[in-house]
Protein backbone atom coordinates (compact mmCIF):
# COMPACT_ATOMS: atom_id res chain seq x y z
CA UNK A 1 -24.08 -33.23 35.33
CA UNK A 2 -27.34 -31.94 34.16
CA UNK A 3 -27.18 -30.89 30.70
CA UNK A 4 -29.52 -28.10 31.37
CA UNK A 5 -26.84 -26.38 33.70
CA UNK A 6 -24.72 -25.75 31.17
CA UNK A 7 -27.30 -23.63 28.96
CA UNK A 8 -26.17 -20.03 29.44
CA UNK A 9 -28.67 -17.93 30.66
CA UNK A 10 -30.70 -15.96 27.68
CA UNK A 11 -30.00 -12.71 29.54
CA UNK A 12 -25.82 -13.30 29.16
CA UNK A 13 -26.22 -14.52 25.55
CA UNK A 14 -25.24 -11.49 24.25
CA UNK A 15 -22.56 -10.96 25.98
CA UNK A 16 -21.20 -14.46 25.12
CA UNK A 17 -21.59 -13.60 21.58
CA UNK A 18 -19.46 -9.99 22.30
CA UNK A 19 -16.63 -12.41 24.22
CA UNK A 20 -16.33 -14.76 20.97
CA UNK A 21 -15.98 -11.46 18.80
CA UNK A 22 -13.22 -10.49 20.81
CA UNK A 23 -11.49 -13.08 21.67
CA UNK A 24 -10.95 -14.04 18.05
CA UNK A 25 -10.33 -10.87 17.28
CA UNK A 26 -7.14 -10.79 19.63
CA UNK A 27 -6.30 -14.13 18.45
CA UNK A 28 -5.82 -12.89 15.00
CA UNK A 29 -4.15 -9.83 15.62
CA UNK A 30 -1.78 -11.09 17.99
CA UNK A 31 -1.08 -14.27 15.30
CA UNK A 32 -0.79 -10.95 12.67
CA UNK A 33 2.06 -9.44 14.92
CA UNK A 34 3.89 -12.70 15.84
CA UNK A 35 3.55 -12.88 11.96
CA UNK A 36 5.04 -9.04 11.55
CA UNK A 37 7.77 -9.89 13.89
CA UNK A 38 9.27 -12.99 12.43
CA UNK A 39 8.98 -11.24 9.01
CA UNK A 40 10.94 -8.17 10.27
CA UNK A 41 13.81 -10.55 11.93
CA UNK A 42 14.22 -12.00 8.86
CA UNK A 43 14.68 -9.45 6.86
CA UNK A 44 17.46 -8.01 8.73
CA UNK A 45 19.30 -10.78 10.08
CA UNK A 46 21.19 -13.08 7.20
CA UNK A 47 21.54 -14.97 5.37
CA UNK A 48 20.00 -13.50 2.41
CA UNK A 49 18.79 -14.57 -0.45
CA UNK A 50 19.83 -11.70 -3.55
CA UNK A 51 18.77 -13.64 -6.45
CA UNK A 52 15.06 -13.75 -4.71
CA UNK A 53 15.50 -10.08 -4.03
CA UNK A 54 16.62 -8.94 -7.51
CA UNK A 55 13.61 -10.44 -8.92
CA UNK A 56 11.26 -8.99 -6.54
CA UNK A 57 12.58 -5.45 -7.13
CA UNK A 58 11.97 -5.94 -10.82
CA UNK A 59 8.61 -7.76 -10.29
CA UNK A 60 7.11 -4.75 -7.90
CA UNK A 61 9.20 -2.01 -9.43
CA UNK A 62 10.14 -1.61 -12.98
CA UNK A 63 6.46 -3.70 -13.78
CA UNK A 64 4.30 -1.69 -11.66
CA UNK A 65 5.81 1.89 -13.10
CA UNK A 66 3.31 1.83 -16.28
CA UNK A 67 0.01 1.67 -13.95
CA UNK A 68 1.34 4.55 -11.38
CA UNK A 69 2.83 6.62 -14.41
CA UNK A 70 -0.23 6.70 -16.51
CA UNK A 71 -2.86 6.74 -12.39
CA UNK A 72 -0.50 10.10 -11.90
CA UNK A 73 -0.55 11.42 -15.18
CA UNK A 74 -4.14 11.43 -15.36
CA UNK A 75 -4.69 12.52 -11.65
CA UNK A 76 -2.45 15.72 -12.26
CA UNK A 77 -4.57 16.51 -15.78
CA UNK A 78 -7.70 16.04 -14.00
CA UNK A 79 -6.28 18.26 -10.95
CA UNK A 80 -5.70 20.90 -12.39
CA UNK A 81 -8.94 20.80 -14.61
CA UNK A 82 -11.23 20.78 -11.69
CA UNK A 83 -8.98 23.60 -9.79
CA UNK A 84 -9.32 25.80 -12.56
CA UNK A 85 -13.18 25.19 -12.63
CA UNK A 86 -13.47 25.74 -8.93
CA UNK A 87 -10.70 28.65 -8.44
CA UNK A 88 -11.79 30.65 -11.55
CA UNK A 89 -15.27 31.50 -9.11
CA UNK A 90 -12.67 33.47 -6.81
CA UNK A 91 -10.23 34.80 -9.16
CA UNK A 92 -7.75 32.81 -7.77
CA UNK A 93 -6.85 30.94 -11.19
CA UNK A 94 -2.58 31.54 -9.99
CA UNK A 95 -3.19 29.24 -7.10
CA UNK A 96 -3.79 26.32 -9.24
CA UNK A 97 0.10 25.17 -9.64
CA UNK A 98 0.53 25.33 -5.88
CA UNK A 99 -2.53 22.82 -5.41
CA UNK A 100 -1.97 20.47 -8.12
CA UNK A 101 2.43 20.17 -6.87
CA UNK A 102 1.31 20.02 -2.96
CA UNK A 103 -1.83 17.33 -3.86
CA UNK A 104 0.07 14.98 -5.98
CA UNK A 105 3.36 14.92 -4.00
CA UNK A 106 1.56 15.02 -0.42
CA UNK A 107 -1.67 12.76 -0.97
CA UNK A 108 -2.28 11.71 -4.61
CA UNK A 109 0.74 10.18 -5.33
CA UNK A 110 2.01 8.13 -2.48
CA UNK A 111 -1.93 6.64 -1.72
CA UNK A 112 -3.28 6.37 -5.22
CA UNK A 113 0.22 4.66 -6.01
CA UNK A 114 0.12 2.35 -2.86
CA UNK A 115 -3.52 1.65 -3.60
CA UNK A 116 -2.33 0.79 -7.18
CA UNK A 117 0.34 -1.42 -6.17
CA UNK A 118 -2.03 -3.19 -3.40
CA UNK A 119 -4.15 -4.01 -6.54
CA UNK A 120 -1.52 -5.71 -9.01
CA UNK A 121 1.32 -6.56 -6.32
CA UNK A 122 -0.29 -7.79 -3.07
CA UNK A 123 -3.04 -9.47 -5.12
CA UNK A 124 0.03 -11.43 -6.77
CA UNK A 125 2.11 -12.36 -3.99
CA UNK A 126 -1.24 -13.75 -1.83
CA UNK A 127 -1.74 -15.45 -5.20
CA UNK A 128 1.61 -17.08 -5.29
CA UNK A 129 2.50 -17.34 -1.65
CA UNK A 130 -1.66 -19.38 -1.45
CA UNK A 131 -0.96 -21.46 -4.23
CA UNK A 132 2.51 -22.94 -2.86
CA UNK A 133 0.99 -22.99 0.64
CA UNK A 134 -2.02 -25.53 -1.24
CA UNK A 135 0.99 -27.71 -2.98
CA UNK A 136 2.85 -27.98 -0.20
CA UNK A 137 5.83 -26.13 -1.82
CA UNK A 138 6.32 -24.11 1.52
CA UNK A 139 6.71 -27.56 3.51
CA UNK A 140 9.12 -28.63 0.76
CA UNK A 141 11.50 -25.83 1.57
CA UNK A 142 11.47 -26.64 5.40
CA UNK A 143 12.14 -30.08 4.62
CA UNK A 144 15.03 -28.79 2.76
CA UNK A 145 16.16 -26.48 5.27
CA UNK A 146 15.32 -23.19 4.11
CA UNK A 147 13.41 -20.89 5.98
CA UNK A 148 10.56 -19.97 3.91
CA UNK A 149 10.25 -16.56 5.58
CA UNK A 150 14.10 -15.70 4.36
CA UNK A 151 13.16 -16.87 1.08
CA UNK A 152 9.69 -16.06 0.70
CA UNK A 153 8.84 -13.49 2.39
CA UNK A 154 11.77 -10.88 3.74
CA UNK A 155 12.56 -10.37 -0.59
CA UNK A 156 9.05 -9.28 -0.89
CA UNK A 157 9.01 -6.71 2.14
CA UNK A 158 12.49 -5.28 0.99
CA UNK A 159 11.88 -4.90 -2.18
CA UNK A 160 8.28 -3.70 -1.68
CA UNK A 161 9.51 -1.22 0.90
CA UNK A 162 12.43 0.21 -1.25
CA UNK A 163 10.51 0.58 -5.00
CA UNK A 164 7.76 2.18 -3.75
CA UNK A 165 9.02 5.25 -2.96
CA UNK A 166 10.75 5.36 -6.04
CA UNK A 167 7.88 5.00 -7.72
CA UNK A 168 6.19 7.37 -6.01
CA UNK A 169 8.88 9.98 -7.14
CA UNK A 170 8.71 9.28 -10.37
CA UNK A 171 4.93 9.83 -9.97
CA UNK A 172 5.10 13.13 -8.25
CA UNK A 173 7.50 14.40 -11.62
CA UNK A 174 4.73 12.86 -13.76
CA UNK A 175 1.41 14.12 -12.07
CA UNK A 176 2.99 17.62 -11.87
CA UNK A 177 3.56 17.13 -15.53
CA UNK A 178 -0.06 16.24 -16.50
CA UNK A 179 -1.04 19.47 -14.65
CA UNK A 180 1.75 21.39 -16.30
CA UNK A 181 0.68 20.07 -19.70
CA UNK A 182 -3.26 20.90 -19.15
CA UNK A 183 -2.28 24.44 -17.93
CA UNK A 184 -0.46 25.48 -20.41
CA UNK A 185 -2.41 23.84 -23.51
CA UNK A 186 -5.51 23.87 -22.30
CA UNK A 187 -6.30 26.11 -19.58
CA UNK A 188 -3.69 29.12 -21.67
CA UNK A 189 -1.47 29.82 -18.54
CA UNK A 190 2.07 31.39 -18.98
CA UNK A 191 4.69 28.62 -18.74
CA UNK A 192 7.53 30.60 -16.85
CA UNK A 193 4.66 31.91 -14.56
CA UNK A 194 3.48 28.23 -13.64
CA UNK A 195 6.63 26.63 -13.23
CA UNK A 196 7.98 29.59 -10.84
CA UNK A 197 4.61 29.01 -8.85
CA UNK A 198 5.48 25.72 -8.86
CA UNK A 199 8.74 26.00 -7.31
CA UNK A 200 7.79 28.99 -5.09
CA UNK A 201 5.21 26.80 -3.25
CA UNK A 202 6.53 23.42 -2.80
CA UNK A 203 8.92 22.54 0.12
CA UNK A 204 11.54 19.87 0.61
CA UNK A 205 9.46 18.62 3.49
CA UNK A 206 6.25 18.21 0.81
CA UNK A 207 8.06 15.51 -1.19
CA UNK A 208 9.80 13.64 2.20
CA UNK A 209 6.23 12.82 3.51
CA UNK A 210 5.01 11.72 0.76
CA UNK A 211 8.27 9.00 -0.21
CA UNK A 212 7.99 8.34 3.56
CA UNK A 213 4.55 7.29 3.45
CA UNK A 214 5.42 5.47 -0.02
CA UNK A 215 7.78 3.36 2.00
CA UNK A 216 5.09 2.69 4.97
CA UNK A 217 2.47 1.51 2.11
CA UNK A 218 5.06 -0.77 0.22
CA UNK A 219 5.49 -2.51 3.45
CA UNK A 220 1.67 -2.80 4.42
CA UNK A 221 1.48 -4.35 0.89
CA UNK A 222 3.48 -6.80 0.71
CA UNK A 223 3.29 -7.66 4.27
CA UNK A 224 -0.64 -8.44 3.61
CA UNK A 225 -0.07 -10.56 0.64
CA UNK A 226 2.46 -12.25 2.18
CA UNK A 227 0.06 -12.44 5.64
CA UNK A 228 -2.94 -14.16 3.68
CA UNK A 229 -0.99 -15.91 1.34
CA UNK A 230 1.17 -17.78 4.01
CA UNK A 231 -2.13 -18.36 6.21
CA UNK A 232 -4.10 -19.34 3.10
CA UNK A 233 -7.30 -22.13 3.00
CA UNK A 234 -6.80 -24.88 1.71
CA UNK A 235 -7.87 -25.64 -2.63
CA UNK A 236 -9.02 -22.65 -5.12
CA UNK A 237 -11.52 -21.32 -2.83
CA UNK A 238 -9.03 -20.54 -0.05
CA UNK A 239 -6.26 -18.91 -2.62
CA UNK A 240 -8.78 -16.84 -3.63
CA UNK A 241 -9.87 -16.04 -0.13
CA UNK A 242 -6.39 -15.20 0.59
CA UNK A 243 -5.99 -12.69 -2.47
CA UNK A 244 -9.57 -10.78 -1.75
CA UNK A 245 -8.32 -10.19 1.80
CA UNK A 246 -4.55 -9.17 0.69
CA UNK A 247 -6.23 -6.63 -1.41
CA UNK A 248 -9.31 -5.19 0.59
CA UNK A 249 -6.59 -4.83 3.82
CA UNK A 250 -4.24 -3.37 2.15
CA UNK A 251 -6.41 -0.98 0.87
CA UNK A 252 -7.79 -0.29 4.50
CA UNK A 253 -4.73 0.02 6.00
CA UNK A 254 -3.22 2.76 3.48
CA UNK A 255 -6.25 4.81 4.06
CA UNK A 256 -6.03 4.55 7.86
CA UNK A 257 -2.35 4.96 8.23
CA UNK A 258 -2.58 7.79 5.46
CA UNK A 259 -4.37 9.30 7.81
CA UNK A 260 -1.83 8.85 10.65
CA UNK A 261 0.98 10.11 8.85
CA UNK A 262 -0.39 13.24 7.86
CA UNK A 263 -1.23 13.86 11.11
CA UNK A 264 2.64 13.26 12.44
CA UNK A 265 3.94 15.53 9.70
CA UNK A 266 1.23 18.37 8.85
CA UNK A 267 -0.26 18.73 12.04
């Protein structure tokens, strides 16, 4: 056959181009959801591994509490700092406690914590999920008849899933105390006045979102570390690779399903 019949025609180029885009686009997302689904299985069908999930819990938990302690002390001081500066324009200086409790346990908290954790914990698991993928330590278990995505991976989505919530929770008491602390020492507000604003504005449904949408980000975490870590490249540059992506989707996907949730609950 003529080699010259199987030029594509200049005019259908582009649209060649747009097919490729797509099609590899589907590729990966339907390889990310095969990916999702085997992980999920896992995790809820033993055997189990508890050792693996002990240390996980302590690895994304109790180690990440010092970064989203001091991100939601600060964010609360710095709340209720700019509120003041904004509010005190339109004498409405007694509305500050309601924003700074219904920003930090709606928004701030569970996203700035999530975004936290994304940074420290889904950078480490790509990390360490990569490098075993590059030493062949994840063929090792299957040659030793252990299913690397009961030992691997379901401890890091379980753990993830559960601590971040808690985290968030203890973030929410903390934030509110960084604006409690700047409004009373700083800005001169009445203590008994701010805490009973406090209390008068937030609602039971306020703090459910926002451990609800803790929970969702734990899992997009680790799910994305362990995503690019499993599917790393192969030698330093791919591990690396791997990590950079765990982090920057992550990240994405918080914002966007942020987004989402707040639209299911508040709208």
């Amino acid at each position: 056959m003529d080699s010259s019949q199987n030029q594509i025609n200049p005019v259908f180029a582009p649209f060649q181009v747009v097919g490729q885009i797509l099609l590899a686009f589907f590729e990966k997302a339907g390889r990310l959801f095969m990916f999702i689904g085997k992980s999920l299985y896992h995790s809820i069908v033993p055997p189990f591994f508890p050792a693996q999930l002990w240390r996980q819990l302590v690895d994304i938990g109790y180690y990440s509490l010092p970064v989203v302690g001091l991100t939601a002390l600060f964010t609360g001081m710095v709340l209720a700092l700019q509120s003041y500066t904004g509010f005190t324009r339109f004498n409405a200086e007694s509305a500050i406690a309601g924003v700074v409790v219904l920003s930090i346990t709606r928004e701030l908290a569970p996203v700035l914590a999530g975004l936290m954790v994304a940074g420290r914990v889904g950078a480490a698991i790509a990390a360490e999920i990569g490098t075993m993928r590059v030493t062949e330590q994840i063929d090792a278990l299957t040659t030793l008849s252990v299913n690397p995505f009961k030992y691997l991976i379901a401890p890091r989505l379980i753990a993830a899933t559960l601590t971040l919530p808690l985290l968030v929770f203890i973030g929410d008491i903390i934030g509110v105390y960084g604006g409690y602390v700047v409004s009373i020492y700083n800005l001169g507000f009445s203590p008994g006045g701010y805490l009973s604003q406090t209390w008068d504005t937030v609602q039971t449904m306020d703090i459910v979102s926002g451990l609800i949408k803790a929970g969702a980000f734990g899992f997009i975490v680790a799910m994305m570390g362990c995503y690019h870590g499993f599917n790393s490249g192969r030698g330093a540059q791919g591990v690396g690779a791997a990590t950079t992506n765990a982090v920057v989707s992550s990240s994405i996907l918080i914002l966007v399903f942020n987004y989402i949730l707040t639209q299911v609950f508040f709208s």
